[in-house]
Protein backbone atom coordinates (compact mmCIF):
# COMPACT_ATOMS: atom_id res chain seq x y z
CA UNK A 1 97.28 191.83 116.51
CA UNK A 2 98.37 188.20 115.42
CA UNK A 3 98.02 187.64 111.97
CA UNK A 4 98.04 184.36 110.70
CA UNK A 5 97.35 182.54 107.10
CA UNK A 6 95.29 179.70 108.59
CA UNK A 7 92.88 179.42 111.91
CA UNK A 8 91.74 176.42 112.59
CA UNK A 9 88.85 176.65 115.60
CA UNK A 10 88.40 172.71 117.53
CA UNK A 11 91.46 170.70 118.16
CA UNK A 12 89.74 167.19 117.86
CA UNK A 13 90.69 164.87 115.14
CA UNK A 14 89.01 166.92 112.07
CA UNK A 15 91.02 170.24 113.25
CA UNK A 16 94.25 168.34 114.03
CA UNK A 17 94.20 166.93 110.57
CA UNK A 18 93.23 170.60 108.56
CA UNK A 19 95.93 172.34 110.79
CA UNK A 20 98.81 169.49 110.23
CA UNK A 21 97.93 169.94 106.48
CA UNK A 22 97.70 173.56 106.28
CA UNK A 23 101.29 173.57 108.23
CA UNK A 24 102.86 171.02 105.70
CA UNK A 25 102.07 173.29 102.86
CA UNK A 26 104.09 176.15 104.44
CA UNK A 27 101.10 177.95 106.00
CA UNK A 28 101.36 179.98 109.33
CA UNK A 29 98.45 178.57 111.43
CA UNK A 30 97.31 178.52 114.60
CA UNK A 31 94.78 176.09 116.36
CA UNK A 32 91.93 177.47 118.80
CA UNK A 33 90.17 175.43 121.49
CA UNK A 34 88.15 176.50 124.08
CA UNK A 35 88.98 173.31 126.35
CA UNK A 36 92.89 173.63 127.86
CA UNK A 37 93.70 170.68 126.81
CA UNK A 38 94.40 169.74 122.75
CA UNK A 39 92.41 167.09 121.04
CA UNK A 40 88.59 168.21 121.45
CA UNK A 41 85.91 165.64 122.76
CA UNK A 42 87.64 162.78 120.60
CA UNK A 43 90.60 162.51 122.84
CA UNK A 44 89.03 163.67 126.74
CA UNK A 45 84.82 162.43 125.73
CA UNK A 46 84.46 159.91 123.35
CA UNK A 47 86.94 157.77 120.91
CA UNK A 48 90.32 157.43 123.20
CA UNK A 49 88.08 156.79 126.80
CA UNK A 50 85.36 154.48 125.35
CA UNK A 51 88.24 152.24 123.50
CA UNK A 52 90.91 152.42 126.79
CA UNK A 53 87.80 151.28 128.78
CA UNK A 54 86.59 148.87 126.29
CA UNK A 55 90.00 147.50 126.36
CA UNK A 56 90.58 146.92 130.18
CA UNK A 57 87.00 145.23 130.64
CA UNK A 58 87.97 143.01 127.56
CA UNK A 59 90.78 141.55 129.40
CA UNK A 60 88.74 141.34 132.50
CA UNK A 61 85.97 139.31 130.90
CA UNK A 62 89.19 137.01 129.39
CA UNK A 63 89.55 136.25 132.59
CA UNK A 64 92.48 138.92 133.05
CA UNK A 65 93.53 140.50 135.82
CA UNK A 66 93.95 144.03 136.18
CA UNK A 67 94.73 146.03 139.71
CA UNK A 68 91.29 146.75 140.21
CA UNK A 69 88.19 146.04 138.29
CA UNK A 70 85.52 148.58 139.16
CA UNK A 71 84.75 151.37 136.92
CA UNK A 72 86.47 154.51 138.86
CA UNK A 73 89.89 152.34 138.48
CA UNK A 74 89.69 151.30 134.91
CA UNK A 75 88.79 155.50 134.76
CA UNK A 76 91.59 156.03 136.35
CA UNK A 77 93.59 153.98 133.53
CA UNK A 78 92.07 155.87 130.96
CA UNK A 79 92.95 159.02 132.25
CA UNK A 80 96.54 158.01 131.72
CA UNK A 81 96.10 157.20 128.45
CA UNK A 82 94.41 160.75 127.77
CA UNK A 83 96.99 162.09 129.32
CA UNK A 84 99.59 160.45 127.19
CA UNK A 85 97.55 161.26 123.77
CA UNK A 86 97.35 165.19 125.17
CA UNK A 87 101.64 165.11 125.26
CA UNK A 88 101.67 163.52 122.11
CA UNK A 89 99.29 165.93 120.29
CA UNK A 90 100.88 168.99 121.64
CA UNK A 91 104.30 167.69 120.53
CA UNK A 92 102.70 167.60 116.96
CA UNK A 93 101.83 171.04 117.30
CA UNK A 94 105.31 172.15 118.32
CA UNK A 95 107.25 169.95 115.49
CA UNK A 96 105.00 171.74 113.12
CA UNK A 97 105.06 175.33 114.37
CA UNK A 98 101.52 174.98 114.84
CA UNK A 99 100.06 178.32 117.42
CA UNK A 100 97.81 176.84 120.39
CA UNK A 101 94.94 179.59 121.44
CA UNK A 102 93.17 178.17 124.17
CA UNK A 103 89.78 180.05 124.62
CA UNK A 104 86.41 180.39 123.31
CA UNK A 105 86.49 181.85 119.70
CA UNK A 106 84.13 184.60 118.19
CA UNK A 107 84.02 185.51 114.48
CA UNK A 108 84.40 189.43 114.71
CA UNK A 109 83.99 189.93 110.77
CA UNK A 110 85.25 187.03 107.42
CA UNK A 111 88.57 187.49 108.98
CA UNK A 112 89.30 188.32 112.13
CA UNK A 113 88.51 186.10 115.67
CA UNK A 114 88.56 187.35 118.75
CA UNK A 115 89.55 184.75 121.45
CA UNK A 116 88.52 184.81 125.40
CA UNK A 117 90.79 183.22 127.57
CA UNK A 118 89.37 181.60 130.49
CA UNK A 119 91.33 184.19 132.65
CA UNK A 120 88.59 186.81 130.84
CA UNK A 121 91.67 188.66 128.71
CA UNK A 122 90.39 189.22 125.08
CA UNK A 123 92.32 188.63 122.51
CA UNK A 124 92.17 189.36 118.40
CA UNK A 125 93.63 187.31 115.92
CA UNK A 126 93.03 187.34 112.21
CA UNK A 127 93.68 184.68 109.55
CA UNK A 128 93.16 184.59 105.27
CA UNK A 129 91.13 181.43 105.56
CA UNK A 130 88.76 179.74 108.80
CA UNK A 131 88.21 176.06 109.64
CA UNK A 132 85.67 175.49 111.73
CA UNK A 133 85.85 171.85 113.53
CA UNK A 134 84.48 172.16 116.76
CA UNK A 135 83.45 168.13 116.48
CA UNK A 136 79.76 166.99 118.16
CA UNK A 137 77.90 166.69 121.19
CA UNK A 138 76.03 163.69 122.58
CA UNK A 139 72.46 163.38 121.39
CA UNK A 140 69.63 164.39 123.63
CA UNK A 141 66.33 163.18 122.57
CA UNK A 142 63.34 166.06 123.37
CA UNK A 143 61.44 163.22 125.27
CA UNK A 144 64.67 162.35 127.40
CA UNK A 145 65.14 164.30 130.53
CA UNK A 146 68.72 164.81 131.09
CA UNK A 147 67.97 167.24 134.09
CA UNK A 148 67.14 163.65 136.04
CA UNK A 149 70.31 162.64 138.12
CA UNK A 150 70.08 159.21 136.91
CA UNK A 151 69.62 159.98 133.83
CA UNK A 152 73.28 160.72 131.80
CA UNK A 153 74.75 160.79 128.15
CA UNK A 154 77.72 159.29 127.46
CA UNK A 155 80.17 162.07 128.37
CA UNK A 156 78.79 162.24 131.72
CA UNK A 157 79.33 158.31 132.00
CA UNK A 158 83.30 159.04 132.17
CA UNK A 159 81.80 160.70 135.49
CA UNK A 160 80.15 158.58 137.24
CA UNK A 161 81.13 158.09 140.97
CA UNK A 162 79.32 154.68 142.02
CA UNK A 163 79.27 151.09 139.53
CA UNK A 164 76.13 150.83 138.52
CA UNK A 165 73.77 147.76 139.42
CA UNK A 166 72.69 148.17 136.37
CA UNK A 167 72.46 150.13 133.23
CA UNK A 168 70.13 151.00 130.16
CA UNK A 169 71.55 152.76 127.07
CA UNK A 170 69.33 154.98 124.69
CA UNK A 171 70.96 154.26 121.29
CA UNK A 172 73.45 151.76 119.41
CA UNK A 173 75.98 154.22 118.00
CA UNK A 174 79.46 153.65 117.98
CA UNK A 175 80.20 154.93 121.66
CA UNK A 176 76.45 153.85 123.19
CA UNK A 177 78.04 149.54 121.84
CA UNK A 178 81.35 150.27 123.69
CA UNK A 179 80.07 151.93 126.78
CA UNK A 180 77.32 148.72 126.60
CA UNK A 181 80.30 146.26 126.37
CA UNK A 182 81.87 147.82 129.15
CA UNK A 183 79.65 147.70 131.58
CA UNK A 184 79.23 144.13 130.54
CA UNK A 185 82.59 143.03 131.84
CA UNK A 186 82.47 144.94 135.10
């Protein structure tokens, strides 16, 4: 069994930051994330995507140039950019001596996880203290039917296979503006 003083479950920007600390102040930790890739819905959903893309279609409505200007190329862009933010994140963890468990975490008792790999294996792992920062979802409104093809939040926008004609966008949040502006300069 793998015993460390500090687990920290999510890998977005609240778990980075706990786990960075925790390390700094001479703590054994270890980070767990259920996606394979470090820095949770932040880095691969929301923040680092909706600002890449809000970037590119700024410059296009500038009257830029880019090599391409429909949405799956500027999503191609931004997938480079994740890409780049996933090196640099796990090269934090490594400078640090900060533990990557990639699986889906499940509190056994106050101090002890056990951790499912996506190949199945089981794994336990305990720790003196938790942090739990497994982030957010997108909102789904009860009266919104998001079983309707055309009908998508904003992390199944980054999949989207056809430009749309058009677009209407349930909410002014943070991400709902930038995805808004976006689609504006395509």
């Amino acid at each position: 069994m793998n015993k460390y003083d500090v687990i920290v479950i999510g890998s977005g920007p609240g778990g980075e930051g706990a786990a960075m600390a925790c390390s700094k102040h001479g703590r054994k930790v270890a980070v767990c994330d259920d996606f394979s890739l470090v820095g949770g819905a932040n880095t691969h959903k929301g923040t680092i995507p909706s600002k890449a893309l809000r970037h590119a279609s700024q410059i296009l409505m500038d009257g830029g140039r880019l090599a391409g200007s429909d949405y799956q190329t500027l999503l191609r862009q931004t997938e480079s950019i994740i890409k780049d933010q996933v090196e640099l994140r796990e090269s934090f963890y490594r400078r640090n001596s900060v533990d990557l468990l990639i699986g889906r975490a499940r509190f056994i008792n106050n101090h002890t996880v056990e951790v499912t790999e996506h190949n199945g294996l089981k794994k336990i792992y305990e720790a003196d203290s938790f942090v739990i920062a497994t982030g957010s979802r997108p909102y789904h409104p009860h009266d919104v039917d998001f079983n309707h093809q055309r009908i998508i939040d904003s992390d199944k926008l980054l999949k989207i296979k056809d430009n749309p004609k058009t677009l209407s966008i349930y909410g002014a949040g943070v991400i709902g503006c930038e995805y808004a502006s976006i689609f504006r300069g395509l």
